[in-house]
N, C-alpha and C. Protein backbone atom coordinates (compact mmCIF):
# COMPACT_ATOMS: atom_id res chain seq x y z
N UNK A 1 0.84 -1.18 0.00
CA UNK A 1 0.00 0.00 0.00
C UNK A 1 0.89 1.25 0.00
N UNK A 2 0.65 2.00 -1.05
CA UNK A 2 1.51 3.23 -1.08
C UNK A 2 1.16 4.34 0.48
N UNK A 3 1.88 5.24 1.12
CA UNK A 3 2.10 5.78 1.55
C UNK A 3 1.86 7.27 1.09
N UNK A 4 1.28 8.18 1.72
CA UNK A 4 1.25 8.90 1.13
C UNK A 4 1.58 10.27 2.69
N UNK A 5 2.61 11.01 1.70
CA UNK A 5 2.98 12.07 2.57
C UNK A 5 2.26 13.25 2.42
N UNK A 6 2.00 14.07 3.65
CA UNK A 6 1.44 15.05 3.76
C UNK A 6 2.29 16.20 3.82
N UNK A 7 2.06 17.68 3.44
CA UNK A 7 2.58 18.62 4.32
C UNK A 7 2.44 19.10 5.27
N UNK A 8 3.17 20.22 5.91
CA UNK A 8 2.48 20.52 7.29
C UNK A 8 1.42 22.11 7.16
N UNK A 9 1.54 22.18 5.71
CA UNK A 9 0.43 23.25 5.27
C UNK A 9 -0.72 22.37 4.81
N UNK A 10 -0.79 21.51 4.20
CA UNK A 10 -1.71 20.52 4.18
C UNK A 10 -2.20 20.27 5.45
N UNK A 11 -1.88 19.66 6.13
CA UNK A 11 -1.87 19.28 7.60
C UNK A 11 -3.15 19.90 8.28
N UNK A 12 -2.47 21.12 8.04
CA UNK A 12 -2.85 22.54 8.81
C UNK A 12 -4.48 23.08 8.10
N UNK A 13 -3.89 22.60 6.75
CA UNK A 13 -5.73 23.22 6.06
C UNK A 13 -6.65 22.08 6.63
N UNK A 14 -6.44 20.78 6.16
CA UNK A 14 -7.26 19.98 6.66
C UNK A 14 -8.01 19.94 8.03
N UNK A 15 -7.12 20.20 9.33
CA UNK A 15 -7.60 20.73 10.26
C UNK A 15 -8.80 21.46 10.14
N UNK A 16 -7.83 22.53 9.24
CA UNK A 16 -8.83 23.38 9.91
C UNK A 16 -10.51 23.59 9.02
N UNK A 17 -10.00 22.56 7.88
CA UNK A 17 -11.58 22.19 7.26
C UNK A 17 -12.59 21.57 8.37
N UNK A 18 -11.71 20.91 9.44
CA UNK A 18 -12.87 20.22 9.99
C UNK A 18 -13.23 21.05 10.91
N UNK A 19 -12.48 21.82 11.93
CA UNK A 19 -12.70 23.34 12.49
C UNK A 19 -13.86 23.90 11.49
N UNK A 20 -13.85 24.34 10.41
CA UNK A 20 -15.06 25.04 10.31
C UNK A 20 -16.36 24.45 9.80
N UNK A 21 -16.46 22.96 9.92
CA UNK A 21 -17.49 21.75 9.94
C UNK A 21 -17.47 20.85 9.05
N UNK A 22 -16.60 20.54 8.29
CA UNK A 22 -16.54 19.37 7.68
C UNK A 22 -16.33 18.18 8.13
N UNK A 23 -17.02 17.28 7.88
CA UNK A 23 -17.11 15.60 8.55
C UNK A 23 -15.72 14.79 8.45
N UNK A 24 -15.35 14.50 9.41
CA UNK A 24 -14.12 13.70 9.50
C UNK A 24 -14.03 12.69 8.27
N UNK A 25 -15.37 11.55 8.31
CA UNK A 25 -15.16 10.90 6.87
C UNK A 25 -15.08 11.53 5.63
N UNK A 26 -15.75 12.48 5.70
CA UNK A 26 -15.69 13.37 4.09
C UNK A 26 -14.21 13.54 3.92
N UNK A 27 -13.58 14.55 4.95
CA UNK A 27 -12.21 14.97 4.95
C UNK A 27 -10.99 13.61 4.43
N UNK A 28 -11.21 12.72 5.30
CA UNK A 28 -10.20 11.40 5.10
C UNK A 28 -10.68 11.19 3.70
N UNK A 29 -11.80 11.05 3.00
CA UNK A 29 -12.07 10.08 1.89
C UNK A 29 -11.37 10.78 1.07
N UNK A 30 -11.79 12.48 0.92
CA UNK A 30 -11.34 13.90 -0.09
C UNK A 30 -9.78 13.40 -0.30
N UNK A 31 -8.97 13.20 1.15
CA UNK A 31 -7.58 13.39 0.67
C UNK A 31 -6.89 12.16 1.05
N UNK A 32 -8.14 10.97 1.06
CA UNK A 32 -7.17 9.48 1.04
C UNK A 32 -6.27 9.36 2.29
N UNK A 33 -7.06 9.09 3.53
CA UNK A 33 -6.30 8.99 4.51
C UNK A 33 -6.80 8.49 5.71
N UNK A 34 -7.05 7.93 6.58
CA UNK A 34 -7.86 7.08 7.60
C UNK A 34 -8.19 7.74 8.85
N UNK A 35 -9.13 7.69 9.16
CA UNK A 35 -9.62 8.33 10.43
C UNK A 35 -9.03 8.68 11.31
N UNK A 36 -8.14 7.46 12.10
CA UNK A 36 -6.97 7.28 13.35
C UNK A 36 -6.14 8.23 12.85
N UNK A 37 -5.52 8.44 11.19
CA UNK A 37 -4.38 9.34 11.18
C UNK A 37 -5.20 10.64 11.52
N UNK A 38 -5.79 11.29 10.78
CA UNK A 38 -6.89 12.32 11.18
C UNK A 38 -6.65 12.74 12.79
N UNK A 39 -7.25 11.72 13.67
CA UNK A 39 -7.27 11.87 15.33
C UNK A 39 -6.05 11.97 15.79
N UNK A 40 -5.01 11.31 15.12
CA UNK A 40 -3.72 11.69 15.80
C UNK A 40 -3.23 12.87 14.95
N UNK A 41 -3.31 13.84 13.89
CA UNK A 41 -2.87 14.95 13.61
C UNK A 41 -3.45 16.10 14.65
N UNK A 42 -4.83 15.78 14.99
CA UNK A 42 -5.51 16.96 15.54
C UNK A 42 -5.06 16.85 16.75
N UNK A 43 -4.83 15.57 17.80
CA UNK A 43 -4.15 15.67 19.10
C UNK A 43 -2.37 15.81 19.00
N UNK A 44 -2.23 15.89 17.81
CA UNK A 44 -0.69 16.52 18.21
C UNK A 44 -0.45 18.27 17.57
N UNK A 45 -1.00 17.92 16.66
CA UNK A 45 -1.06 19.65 16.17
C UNK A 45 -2.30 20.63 16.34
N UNK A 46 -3.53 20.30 16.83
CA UNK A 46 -4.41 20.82 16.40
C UNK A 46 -3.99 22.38 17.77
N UNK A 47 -4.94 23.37 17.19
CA UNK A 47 -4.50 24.93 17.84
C UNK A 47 -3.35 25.13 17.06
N UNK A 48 -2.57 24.68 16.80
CA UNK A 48 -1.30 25.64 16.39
C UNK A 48 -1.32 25.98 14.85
N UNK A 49 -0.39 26.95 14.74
CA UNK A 49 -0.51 27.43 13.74
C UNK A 49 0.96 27.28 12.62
N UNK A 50 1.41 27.78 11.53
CA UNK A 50 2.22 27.37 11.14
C UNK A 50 3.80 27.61 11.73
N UNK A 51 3.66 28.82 12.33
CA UNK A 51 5.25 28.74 12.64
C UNK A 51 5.58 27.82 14.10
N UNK A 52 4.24 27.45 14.54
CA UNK A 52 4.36 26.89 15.97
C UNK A 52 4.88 25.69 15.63
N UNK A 53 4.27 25.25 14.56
CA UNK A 53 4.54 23.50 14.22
C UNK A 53 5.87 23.44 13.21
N UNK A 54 6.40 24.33 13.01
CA UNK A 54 8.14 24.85 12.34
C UNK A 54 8.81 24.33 14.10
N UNK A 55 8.57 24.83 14.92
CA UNK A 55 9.27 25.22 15.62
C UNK A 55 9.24 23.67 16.70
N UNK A 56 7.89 22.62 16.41
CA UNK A 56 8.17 22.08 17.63
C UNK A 56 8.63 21.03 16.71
N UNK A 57 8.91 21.12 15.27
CA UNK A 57 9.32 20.14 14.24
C UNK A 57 11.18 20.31 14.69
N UNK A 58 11.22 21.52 14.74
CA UNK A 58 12.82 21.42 14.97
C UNK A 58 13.23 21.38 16.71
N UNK A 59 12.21 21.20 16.97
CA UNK A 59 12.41 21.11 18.77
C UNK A 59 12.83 19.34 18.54
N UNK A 60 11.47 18.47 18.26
CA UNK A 60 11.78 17.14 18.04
C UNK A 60 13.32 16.70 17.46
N UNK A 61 13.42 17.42 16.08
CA UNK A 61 14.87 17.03 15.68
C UNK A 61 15.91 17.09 16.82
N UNK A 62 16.30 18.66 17.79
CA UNK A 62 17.32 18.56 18.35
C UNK A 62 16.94 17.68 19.04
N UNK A 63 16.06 17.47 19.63
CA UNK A 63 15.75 16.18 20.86
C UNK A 63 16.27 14.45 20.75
N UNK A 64 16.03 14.58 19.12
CA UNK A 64 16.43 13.22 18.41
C UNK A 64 17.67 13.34 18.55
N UNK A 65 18.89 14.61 18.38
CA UNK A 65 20.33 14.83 18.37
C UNK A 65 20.52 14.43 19.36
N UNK A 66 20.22 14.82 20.43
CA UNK A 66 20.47 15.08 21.78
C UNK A 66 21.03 13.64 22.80
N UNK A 67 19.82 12.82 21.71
CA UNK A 67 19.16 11.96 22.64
C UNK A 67 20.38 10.51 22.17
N UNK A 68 21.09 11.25 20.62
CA UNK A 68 21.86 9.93 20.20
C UNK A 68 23.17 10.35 20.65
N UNK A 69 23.56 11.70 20.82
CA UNK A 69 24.82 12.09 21.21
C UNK A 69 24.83 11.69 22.76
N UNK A 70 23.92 11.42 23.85
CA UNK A 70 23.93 10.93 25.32
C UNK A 70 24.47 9.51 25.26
N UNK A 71 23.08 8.73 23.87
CA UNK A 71 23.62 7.47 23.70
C UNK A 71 25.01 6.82 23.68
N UNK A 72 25.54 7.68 22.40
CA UNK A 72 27.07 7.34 21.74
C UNK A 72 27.93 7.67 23.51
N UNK A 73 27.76 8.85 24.16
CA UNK A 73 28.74 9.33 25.40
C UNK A 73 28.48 8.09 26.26
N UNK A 74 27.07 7.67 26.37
CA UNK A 74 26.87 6.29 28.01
C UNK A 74 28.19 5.24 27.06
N UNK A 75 28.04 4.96 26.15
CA UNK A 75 28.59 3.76 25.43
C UNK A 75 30.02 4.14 25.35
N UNK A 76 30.23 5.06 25.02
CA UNK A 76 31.81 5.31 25.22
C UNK A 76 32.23 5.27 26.52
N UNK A 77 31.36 5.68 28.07
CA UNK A 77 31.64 5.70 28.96
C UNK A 77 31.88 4.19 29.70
N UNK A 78 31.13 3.44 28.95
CA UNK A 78 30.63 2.15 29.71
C UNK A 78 32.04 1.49 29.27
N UNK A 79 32.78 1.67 27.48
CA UNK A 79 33.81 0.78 27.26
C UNK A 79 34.79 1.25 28.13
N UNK A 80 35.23 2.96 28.30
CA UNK A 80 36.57 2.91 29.04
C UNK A 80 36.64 2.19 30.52
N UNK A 81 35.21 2.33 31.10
CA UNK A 81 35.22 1.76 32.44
C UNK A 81 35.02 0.51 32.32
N UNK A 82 35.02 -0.43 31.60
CA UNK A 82 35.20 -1.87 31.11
C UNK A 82 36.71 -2.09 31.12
N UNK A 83 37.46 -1.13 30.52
CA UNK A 83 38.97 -1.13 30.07
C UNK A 83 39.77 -0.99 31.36
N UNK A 84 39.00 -0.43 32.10
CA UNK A 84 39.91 0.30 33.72
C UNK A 84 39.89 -0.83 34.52
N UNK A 85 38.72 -1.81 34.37
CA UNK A 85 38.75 -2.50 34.82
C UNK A 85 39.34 -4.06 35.15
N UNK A 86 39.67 -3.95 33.89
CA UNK A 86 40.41 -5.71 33.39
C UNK A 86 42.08 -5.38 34.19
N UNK A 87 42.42 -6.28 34.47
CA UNK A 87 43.88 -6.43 34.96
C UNK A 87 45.03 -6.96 34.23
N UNK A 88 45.49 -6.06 33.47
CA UNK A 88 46.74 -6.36 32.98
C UNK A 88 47.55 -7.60 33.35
C-alpha cells in the first residue's frame, strides 16, 4: 500500500476544514487517509498554527540529536570503564 505524505500546510488546512465543519469521513475520503491518522494529527497539532509547528518540528529534531549524542557518550563511557577494569 503506497504511503502517502502530507505537508504541514496541508496538515494545517485539513484541520482546519474540519474546524469550520466538515465531517471527519468526508475529509479522510477527499484526501485518502484514515480516520486514526486524522485523530492523531488533531491531538498533536491541532490549535497551532504554522510557525508553531516549524518550531516544535525542529524542537523534536534537536531532541532526536540530543538523545543519540547521550547514547554514543553512556557507550563510550561504559567501554573505558570496562577497560579500567580488566587487569593487565
Amino acid at each position: 500500500m503506497k504511503k502517502i505524505r502530507h505537508t504541514d500546510s496541508q496538515i494545517l488546512s485539513i484541520l482546519k476544514q474540519n474546524e469550520m465543519g466538515k465531517s471527519v469521513p468526508d475529509l479522510c475520503r477527499e484526501h485518502g487517509m484514515s480516520s486514526a491518522c486524522f485523530y492523531q494529527w488533531r491531538s498533536k497539532y491541532g490549535g497551532m498554527d504554522a510557525s508553531l509547528m516549524k518550531r516544535m518540528k525542529e524542537l523534536e529534531e534537536e531532541n532526536r540529536r540530543l538523545k543519540k549524542m547521550y547514547a554514543e557518550e553512556r557507550l563510550m563511557g561504559e567501554i573505558a570503564r570496562e577497560a579500567l577494569e580488566k587487569k593487565w
